[in-house]
Protein backbone atom coordinates (compact mmCIF):
# COMPACT_ATOMS: atom_id res chain seq x y z
CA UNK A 1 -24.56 -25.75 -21.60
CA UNK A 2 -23.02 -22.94 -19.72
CA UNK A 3 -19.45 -23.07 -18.18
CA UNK A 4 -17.81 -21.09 -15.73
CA UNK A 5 -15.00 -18.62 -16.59
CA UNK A 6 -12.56 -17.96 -14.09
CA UNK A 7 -13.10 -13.98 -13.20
CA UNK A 8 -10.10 -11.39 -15.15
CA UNK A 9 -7.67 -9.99 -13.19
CA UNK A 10 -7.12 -5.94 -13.37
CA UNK A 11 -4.35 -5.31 -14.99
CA UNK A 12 -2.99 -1.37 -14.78
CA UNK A 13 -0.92 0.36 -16.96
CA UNK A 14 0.88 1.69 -14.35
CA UNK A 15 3.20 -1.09 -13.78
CA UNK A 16 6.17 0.60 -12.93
CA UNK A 17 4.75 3.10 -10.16
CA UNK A 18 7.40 1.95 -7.58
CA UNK A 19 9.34 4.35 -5.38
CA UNK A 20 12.80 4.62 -7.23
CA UNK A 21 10.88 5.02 -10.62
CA UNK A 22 8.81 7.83 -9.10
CA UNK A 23 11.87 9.59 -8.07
CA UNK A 24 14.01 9.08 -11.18
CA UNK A 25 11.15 10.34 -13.26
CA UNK A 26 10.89 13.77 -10.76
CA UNK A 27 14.92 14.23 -10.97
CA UNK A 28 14.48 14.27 -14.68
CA UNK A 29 11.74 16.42 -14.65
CA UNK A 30 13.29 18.84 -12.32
CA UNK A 31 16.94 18.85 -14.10
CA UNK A 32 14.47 19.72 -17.13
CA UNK A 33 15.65 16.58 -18.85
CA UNK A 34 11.98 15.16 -19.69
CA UNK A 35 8.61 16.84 -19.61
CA UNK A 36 6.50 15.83 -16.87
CA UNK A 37 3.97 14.19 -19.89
CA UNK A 38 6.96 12.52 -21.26
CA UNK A 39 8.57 11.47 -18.04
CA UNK A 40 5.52 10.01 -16.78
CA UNK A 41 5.13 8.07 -20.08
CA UNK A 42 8.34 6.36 -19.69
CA UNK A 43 8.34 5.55 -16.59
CA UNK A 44 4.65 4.30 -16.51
CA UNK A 45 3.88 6.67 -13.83
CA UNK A 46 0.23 8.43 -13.49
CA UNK A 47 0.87 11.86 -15.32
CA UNK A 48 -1.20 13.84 -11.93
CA UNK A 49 0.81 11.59 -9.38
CA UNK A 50 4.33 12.54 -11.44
CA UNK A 51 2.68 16.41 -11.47
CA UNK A 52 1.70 17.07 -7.98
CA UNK A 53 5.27 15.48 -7.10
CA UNK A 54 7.41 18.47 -8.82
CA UNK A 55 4.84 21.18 -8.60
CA UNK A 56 5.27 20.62 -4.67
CA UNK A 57 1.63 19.81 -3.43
CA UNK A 58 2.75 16.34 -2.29
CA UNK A 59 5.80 15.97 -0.35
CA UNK A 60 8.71 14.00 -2.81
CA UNK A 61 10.05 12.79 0.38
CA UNK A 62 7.14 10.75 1.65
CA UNK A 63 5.95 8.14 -0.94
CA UNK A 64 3.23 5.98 -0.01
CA UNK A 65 0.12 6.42 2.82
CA UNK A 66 1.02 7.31 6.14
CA UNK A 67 0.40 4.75 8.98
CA UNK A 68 -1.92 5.69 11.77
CA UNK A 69 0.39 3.53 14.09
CA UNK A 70 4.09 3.44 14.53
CA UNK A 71 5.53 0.28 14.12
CA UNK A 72 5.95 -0.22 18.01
CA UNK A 73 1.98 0.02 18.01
CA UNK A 74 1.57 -2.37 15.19
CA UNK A 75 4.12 -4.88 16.56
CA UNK A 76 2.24 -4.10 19.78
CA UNK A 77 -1.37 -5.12 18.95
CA UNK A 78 0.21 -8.30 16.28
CA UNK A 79 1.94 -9.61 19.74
CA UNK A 80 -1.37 -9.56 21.13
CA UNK A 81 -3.15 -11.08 18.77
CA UNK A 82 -0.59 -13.95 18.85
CA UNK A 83 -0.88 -13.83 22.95
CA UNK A 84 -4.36 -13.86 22.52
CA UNK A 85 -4.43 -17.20 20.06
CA UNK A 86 -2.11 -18.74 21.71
CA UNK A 87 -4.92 -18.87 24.65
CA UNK A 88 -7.46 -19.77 23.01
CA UNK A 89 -8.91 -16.60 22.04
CA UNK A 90 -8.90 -15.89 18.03
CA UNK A 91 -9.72 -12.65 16.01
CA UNK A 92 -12.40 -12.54 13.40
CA UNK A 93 -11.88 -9.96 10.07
CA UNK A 94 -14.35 -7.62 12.17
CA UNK A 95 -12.68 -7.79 15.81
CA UNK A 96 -9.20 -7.23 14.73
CA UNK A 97 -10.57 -4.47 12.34
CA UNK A 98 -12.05 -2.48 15.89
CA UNK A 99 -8.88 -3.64 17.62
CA UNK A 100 -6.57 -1.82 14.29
CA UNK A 101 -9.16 0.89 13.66
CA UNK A 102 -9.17 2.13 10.01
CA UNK A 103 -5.35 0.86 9.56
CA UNK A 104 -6.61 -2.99 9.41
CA UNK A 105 -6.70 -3.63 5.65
CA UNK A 106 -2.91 -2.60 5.36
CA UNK A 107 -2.21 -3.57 8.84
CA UNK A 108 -3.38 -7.23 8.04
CA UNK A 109 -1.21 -7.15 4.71
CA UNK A 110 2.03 -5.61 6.42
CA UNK A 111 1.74 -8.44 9.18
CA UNK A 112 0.01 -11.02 7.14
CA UNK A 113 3.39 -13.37 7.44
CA UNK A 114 2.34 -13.35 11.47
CA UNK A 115 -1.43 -12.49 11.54
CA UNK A 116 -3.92 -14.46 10.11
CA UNK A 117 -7.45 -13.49 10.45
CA UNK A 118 -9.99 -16.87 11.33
CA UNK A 119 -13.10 -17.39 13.28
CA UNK A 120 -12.67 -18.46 16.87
């Protein structure tokens, strides 16, 4: 008889890829402390993300993606969503994806406390 398994969850090496780690690893680097092979290493950090960060081709000030909208627009269009419930009127995954444009997958996680995507 067959049973079900419960599906794996990925699990990335790369645990410690968070902001301050990024930029402790590049101060290192850049007081020529650690290599950028071994600084990556201990930190967990992906060896190209840690390299393109000192060698300058991505910015060390900016970590993360960039929003499309500014957080005016995004508190904009989750007040209307919540206007827009509140009448009677809910958002499917699809409408509020046209209404946030290409931003919606990281829009609906930034608001997801406020925001809940259902069908009407």
């Amino acid at each position: 008889m067959r049973t079900k398994t419960s599906p794996r969850k990925f699990h990335s090496k790369y645990k410690n890829n968070l902001p301050e780690n990024v930029l402790k690893a590049e101060v290192e680097v850049n007081s020529k402390q650690l290599s950028i092979r071994r600084a990556a290493q201990e930190y967990g950090i992906p060896l190209n993300t840690l390299r393109d960060r000192v060698n300058g081709q991505i910015d060390s000030d900016n970590y993360g993606k960039e929003t499309l909208f500014s957080s005016e627009e995004e508190l904009g269009l989750v007040e209307h969503a919540e206007n827009s419930a509140r009448l009677g009127y809910g958002y499917s995954n699809t409408s509020m994806q046209r209404l946030a444009g290409e931003l919606a997958y990281t829009f609906l996680k930034r608001w997801g406390d406020r925001v809940s995507s259902l069908k009407p």
